[in-house]
N, C-alpha and C. Protein backbone atom coordinates (compact mmCIF):
# COMPACT_ATOMS: atom_id res chain seq x y z
N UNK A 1 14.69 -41.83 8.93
CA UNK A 1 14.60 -41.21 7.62
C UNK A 1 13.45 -40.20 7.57
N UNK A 2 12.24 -40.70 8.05
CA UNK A 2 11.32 -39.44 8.67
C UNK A 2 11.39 -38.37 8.75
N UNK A 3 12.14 -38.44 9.76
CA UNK A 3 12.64 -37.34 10.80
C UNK A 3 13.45 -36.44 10.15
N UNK A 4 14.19 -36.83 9.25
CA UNK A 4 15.56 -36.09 8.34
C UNK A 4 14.68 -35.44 7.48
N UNK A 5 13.70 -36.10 6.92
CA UNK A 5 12.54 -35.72 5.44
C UNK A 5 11.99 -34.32 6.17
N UNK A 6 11.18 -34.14 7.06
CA UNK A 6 10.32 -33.43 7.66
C UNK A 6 11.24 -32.48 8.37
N UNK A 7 12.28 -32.53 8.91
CA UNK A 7 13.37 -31.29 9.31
C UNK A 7 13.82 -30.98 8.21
N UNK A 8 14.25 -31.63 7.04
CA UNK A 8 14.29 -30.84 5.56
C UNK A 8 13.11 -30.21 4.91
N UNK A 9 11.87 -30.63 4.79
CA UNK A 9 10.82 -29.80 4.44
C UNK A 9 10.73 -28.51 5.33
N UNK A 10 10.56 -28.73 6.51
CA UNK A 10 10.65 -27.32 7.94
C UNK A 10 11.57 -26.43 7.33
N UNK A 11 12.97 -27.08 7.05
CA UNK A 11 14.08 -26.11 6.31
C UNK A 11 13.97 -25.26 5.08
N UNK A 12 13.27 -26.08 3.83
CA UNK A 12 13.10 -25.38 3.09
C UNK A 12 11.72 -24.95 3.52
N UNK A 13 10.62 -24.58 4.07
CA UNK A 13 9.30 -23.54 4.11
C UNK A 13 9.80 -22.74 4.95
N UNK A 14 10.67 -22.53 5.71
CA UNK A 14 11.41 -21.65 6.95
C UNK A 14 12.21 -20.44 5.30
N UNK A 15 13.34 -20.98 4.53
CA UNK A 15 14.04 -20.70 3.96
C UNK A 15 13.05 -19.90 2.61
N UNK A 16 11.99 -20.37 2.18
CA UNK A 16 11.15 -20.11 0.97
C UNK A 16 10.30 -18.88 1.70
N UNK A 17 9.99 -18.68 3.08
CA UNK A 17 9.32 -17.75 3.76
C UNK A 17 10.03 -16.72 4.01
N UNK A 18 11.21 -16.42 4.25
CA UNK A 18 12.43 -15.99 4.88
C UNK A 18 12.44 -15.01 3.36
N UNK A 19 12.70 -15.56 2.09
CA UNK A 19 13.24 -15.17 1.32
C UNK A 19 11.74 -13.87 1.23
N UNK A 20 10.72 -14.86 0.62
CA UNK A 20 9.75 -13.56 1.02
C UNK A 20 9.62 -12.83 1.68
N UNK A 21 9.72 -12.53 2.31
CA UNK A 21 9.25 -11.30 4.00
C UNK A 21 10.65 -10.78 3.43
N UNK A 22 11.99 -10.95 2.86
CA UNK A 22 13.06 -10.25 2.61
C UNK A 22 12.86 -9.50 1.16
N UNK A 23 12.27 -9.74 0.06
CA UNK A 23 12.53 -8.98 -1.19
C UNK A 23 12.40 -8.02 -1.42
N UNK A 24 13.42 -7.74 -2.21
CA UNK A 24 13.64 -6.28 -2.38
C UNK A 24 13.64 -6.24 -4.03
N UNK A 25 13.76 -4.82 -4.13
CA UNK A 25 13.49 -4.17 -5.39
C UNK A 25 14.84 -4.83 -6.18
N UNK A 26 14.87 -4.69 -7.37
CA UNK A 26 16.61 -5.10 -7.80
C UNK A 26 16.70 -3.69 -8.28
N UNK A 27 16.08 -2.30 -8.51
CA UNK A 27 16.39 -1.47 -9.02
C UNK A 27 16.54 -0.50 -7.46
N UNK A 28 15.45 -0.18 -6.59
CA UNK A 28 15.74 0.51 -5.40
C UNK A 28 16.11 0.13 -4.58
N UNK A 29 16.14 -1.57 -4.41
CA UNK A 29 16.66 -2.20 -2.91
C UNK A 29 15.54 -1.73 -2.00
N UNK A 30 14.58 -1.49 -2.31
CA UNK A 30 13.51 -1.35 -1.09
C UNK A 30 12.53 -2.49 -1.30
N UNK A 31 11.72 -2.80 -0.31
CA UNK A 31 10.74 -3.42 -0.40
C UNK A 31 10.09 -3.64 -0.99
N UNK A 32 9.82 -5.51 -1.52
CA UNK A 32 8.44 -5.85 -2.57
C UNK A 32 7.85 -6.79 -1.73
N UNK A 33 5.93 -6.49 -1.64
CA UNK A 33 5.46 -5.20 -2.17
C UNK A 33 5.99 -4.12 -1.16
N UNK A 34 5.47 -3.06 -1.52
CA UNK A 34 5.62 -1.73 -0.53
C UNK A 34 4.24 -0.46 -1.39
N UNK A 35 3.72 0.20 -0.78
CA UNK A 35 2.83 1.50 -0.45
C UNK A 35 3.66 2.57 -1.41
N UNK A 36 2.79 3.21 -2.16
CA UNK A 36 3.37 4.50 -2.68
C UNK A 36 2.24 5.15 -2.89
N UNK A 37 2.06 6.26 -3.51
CA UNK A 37 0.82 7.06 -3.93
C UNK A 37 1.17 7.72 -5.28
N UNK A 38 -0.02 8.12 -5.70
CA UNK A 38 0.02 8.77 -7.59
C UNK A 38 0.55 10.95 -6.74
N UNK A 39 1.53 10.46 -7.49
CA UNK A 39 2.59 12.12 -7.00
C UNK A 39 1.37 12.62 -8.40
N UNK A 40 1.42 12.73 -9.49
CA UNK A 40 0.56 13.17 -10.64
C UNK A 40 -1.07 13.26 -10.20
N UNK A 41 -0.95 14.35 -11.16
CA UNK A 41 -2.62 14.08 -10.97
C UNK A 41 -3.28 13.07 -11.87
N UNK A 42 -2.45 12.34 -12.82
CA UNK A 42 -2.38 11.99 -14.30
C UNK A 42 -1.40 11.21 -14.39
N UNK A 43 -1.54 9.89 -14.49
CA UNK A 43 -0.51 8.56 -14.55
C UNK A 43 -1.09 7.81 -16.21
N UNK A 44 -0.54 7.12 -17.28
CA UNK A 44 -0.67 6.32 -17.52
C UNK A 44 -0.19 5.06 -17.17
N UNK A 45 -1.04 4.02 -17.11
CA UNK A 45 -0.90 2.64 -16.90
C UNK A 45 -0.38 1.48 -17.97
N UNK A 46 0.82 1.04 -18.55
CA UNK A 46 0.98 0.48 -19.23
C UNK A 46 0.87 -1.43 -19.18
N UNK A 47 0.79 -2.14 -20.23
CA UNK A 47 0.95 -3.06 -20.44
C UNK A 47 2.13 -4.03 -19.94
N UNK A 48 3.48 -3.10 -20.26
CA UNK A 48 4.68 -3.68 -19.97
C UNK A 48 5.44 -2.50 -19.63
N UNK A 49 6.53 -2.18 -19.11
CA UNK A 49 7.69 -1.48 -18.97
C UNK A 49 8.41 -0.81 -19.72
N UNK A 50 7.56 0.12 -20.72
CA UNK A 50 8.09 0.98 -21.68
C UNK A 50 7.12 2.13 -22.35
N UNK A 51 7.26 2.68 -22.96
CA UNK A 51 6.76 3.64 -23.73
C UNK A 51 6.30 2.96 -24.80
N UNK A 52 6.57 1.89 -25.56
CA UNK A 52 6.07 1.33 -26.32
C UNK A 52 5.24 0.59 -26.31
N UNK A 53 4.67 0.16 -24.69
CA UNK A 53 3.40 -0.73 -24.50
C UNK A 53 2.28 -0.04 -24.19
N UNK A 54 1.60 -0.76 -24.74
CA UNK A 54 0.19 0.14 -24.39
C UNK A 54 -0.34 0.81 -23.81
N UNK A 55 -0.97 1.75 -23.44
CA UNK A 55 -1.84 2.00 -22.38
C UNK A 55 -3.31 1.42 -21.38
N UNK A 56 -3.10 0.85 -21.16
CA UNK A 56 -4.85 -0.22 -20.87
C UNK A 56 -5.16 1.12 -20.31
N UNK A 57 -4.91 1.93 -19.09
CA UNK A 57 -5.74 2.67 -18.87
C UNK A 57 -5.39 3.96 -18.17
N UNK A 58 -5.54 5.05 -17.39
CA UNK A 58 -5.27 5.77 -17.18
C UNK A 58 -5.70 6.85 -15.58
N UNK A 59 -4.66 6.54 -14.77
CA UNK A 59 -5.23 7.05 -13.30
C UNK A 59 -5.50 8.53 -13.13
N UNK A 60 -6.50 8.94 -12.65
CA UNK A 60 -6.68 10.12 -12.49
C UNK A 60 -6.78 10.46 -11.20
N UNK A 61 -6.18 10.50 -10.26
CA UNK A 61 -6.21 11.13 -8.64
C UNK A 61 -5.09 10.65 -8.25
N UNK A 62 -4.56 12.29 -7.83
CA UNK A 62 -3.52 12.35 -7.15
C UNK A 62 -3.63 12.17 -5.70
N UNK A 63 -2.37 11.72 -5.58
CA UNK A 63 -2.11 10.91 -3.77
C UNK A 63 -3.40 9.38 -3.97
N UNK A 64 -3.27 8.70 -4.92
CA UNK A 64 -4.18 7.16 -4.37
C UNK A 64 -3.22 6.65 -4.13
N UNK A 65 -3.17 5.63 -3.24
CA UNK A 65 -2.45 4.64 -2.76
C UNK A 65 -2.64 3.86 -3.69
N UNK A 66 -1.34 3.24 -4.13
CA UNK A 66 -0.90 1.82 -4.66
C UNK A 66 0.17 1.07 -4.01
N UNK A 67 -0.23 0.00 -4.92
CA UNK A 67 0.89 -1.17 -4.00
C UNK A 67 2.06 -1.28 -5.20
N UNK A 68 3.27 -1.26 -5.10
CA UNK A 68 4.39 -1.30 -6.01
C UNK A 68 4.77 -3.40 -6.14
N UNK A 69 4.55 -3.84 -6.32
CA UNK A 69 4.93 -4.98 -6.92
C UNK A 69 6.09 -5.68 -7.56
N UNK A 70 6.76 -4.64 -8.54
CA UNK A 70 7.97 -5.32 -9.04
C UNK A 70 8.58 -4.08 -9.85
N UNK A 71 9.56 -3.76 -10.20
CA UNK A 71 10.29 -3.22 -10.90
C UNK A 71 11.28 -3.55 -12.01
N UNK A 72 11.29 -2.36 -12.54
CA UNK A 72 12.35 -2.70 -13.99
C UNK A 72 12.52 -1.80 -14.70
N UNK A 73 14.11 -0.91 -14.77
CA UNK A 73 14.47 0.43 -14.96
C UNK A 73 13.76 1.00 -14.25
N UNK A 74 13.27 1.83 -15.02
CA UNK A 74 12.27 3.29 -14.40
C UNK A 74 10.94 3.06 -14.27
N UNK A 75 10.68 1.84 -14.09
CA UNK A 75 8.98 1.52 -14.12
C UNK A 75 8.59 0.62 -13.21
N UNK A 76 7.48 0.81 -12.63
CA UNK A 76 6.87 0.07 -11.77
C UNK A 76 6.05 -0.60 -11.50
N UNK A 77 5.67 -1.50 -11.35
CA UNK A 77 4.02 -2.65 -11.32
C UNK A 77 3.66 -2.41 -10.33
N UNK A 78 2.62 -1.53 -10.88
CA UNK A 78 1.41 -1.48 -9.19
C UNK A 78 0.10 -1.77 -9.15
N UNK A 79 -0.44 -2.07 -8.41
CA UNK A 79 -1.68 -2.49 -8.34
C UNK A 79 -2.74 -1.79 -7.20
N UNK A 80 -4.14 -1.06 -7.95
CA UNK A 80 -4.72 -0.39 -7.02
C UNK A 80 -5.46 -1.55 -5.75
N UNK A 81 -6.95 -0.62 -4.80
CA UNK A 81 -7.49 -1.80 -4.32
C UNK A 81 -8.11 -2.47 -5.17
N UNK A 82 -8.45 -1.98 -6.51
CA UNK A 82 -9.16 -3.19 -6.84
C UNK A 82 -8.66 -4.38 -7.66
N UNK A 83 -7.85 -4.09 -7.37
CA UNK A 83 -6.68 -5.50 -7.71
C UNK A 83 -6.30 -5.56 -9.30
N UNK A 84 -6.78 -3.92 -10.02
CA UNK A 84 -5.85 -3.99 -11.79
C UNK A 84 -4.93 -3.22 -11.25
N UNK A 85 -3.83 -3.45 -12.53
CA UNK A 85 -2.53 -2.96 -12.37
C UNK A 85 -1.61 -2.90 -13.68
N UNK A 86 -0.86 -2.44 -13.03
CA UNK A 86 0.08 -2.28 -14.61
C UNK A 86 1.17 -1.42 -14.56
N UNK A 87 1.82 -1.32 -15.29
CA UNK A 87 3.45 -0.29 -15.46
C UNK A 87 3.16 1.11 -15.42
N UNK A 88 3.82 1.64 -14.60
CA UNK A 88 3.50 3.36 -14.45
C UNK A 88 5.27 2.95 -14.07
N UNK A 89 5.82 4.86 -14.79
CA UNK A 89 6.94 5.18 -14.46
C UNK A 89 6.83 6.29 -13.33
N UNK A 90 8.00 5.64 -12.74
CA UNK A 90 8.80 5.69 -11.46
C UNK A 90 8.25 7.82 -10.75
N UNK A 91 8.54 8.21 -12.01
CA UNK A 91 8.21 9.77 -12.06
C UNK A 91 7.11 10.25 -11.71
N UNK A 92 5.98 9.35 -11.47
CA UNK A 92 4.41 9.74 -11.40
C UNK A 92 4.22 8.91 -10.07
N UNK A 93 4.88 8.39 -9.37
CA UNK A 93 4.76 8.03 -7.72
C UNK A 93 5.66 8.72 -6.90
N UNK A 94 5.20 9.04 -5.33
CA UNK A 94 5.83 9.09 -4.46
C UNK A 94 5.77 8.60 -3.70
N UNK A 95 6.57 8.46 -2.69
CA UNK A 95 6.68 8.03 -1.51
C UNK A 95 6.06 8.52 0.08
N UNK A 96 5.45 9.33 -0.32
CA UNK A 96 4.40 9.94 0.67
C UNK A 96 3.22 9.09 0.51
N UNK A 97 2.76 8.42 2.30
CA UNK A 97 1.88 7.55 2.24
C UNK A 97 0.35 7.81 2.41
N UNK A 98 -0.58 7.18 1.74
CA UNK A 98 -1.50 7.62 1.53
C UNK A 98 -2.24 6.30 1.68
N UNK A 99 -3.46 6.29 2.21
CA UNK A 99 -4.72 5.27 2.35
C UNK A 99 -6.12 5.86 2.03
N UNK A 100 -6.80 4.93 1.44
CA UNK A 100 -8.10 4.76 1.27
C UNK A 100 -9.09 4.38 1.91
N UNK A 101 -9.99 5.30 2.45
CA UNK A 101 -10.95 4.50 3.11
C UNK A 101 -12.20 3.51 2.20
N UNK A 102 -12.04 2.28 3.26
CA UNK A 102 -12.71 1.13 2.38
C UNK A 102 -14.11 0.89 3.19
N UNK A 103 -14.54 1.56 4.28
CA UNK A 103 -15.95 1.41 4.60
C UNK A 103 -16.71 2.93 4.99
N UNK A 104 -17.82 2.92 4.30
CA UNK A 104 -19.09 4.30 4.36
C UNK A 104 -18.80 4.48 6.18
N UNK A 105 -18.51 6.22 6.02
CA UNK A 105 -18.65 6.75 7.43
C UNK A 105 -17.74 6.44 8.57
N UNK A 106 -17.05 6.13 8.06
CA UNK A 106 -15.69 5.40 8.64
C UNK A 106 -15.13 6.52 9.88
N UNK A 107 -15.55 6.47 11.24
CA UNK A 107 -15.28 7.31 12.30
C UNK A 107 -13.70 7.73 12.13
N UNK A 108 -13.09 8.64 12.52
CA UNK A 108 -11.91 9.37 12.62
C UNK A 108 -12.00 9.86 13.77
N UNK A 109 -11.38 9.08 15.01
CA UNK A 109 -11.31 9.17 16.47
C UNK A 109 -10.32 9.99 16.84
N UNK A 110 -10.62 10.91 18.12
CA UNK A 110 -9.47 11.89 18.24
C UNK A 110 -8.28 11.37 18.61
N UNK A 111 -8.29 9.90 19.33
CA UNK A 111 -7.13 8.67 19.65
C UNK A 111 -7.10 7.20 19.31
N UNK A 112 -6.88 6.82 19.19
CA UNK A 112 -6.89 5.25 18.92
C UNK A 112 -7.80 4.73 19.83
N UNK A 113 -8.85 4.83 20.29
CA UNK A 113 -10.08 4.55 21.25
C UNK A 113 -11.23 4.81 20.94
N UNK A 114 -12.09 3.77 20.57
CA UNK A 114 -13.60 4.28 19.89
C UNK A 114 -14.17 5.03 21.15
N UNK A 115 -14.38 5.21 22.31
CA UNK A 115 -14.33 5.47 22.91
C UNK A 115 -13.90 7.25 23.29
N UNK A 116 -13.33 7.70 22.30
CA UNK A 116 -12.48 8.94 22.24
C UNK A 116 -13.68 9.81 21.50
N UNK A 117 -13.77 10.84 21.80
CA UNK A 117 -14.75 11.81 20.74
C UNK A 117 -14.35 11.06 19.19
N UNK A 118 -15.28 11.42 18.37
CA UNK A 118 -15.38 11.33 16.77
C UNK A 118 -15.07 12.63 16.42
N UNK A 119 -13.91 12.51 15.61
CA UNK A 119 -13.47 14.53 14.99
C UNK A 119 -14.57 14.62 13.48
N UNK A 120 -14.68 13.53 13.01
CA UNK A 120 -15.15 13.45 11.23
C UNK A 120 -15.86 11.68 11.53
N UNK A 121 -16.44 12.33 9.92
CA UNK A 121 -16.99 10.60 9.53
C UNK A 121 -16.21 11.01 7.51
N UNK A 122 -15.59 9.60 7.80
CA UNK A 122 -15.44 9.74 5.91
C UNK A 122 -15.82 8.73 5.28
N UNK A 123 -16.26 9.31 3.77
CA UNK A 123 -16.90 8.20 3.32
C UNK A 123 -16.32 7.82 2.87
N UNK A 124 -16.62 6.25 2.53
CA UNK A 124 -16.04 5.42 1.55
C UNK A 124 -15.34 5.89 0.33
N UNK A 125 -14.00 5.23 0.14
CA UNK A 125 -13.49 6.31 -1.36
C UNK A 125 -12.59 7.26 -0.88
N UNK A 126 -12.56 7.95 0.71
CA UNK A 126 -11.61 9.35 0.75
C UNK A 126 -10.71 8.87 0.73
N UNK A 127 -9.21 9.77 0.58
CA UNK A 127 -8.26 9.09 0.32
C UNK A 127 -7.50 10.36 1.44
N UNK A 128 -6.61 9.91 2.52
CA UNK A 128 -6.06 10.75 3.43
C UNK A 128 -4.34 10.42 3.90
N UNK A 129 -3.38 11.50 3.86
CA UNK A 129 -2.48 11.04 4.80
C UNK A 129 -2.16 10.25 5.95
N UNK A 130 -1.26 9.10 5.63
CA UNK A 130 -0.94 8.07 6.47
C UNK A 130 -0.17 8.75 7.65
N UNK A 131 -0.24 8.43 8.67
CA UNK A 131 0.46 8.85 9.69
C UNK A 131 1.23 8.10 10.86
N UNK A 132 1.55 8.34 11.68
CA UNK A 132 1.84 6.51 12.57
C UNK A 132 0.54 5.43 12.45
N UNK A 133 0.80 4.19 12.42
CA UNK A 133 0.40 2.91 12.64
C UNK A 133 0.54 2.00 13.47
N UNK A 134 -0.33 1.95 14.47
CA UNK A 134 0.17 0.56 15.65
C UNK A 134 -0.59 -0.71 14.97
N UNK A 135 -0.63 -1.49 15.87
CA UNK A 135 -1.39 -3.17 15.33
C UNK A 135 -3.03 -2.55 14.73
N UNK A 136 -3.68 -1.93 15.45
CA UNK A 136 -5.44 -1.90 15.02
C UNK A 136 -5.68 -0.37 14.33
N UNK A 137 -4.49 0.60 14.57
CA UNK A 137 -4.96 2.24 14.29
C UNK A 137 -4.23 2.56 13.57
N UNK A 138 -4.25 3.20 12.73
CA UNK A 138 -3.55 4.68 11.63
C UNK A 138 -4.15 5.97 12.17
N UNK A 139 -3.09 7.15 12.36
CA UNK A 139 -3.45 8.13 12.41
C UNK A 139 -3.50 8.74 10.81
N UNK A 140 -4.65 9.16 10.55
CA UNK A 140 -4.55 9.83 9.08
C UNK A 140 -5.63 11.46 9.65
N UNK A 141 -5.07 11.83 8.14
CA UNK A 141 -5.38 14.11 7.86
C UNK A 141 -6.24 13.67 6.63
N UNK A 142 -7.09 14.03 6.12
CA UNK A 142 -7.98 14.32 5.44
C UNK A 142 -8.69 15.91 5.28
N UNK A 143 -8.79 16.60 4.26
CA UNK A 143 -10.06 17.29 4.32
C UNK A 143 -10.06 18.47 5.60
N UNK A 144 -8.77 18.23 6.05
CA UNK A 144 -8.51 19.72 7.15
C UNK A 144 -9.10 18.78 8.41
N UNK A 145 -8.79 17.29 8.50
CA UNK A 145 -9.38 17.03 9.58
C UNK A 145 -8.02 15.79 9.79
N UNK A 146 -7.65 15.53 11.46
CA UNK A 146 -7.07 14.59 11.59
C UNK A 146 -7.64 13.81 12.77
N UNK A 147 -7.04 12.47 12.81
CA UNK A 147 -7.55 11.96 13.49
C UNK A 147 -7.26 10.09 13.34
N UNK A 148 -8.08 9.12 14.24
CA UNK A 148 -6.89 7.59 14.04
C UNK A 148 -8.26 7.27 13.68
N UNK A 149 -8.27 6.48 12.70
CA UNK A 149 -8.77 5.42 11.84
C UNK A 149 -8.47 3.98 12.30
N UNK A 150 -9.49 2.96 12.66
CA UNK A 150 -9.36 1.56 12.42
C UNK A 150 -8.85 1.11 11.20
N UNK A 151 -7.08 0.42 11.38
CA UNK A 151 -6.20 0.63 9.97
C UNK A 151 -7.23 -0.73 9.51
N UNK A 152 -8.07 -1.84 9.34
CA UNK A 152 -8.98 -3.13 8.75
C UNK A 152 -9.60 -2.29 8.00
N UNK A 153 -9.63 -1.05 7.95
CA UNK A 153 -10.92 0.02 7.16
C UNK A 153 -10.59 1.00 6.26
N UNK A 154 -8.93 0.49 6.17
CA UNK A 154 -7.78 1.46 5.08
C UNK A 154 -7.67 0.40 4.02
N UNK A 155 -7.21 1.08 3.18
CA UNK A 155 -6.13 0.15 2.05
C UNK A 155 -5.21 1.23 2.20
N UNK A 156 -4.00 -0.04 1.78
CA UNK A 156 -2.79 1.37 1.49
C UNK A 156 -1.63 1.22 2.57
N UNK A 157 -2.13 0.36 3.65
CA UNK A 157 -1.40 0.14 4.93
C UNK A 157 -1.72 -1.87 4.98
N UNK A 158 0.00 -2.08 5.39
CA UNK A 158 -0.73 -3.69 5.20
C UNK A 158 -0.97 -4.09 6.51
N UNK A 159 -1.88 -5.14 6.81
CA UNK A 159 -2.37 -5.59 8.13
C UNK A 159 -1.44 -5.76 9.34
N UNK A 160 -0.19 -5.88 9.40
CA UNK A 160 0.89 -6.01 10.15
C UNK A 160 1.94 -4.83 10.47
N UNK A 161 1.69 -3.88 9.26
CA UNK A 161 2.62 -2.58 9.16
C UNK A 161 2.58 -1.87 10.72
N UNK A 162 3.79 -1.66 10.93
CA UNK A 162 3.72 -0.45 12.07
C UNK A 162 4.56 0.89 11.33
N UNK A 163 4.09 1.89 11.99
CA UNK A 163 4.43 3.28 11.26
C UNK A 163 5.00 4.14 12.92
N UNK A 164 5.89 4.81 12.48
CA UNK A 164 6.20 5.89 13.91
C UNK A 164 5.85 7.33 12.69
């Protein structure tokens, strides 16, 4: 009886995991979560999923990376790095990927090799085009400069993501 209990628990955390790593949007069929950026220079942030909910607050920079969360009609739950969030419509994101750098001086290597010349240093806060992603590197453009970034030192890219 054990044995039956504990290959049924295995079954359902196999099946409850499965379903996660699979969800999708019910409005785009794409991925929840998933990466987008502020297409606007000028987003409001709502309360709930309409024009009639509030505003708590209001994004100002275009291309930040957010994380999309959930959907409903034309609106989206996203959440920046610092973990507020709220309803922005669908019209004020794109799909062009964008990351944040999350540590001061953050080298921009001419290859995925610390080891490689340094092209730039960016500070904390820049926000640059995503580019391929292996396990430890992002290539990102910033500021007329390109170059691969240690992706542990982005937001905007999740720890496992690979990019071509």
């Amino acid at each position: 009886m054990f044995r039956h209990l504990t290959t049924a628990c295995i079954a359902l955390i196999l099946t409850a995991v499965s379903a996660w790593a699979e969800e999708r949007g019910p409005v785009t069929n794409l991925p929840l979560p998933r990466y987008v950026s502020m297409k606007a220079a000028e987003g409001n942030v709502r309360r709930g999923p309409s024009l009639s909910h509030r505003i708590d607050w209001v994004y100002k920079r275009r291309d930040m990376p957010l994380e999309v969360t959930a959907e409903y009609g034309h609106w989206r739950r996203v959440r920046d790095r610092d973990g507020a969030g709220g309803w922005v419509h669908y019209s004020l994101l794109s799909g062009v990927r964008t990351a944040i750098v999350e540590t001061d001086m953050l080298a921009l290597y001419q290859s995925p090799d610390t080891n490689s010349k340094v092209n730039a240093r960016l500070e904390m806060g820049v926000v640059g085009r995503l580019g391929e992603c292996g396990l430890d590197w992002c290539e990102m453009t910033t500021g007329g400069h390109r170059g691969w970034a240690q992706k542990s030192a982005l937001w905007g890219v999740a720890p496992d993501e690979l990019r071509d």
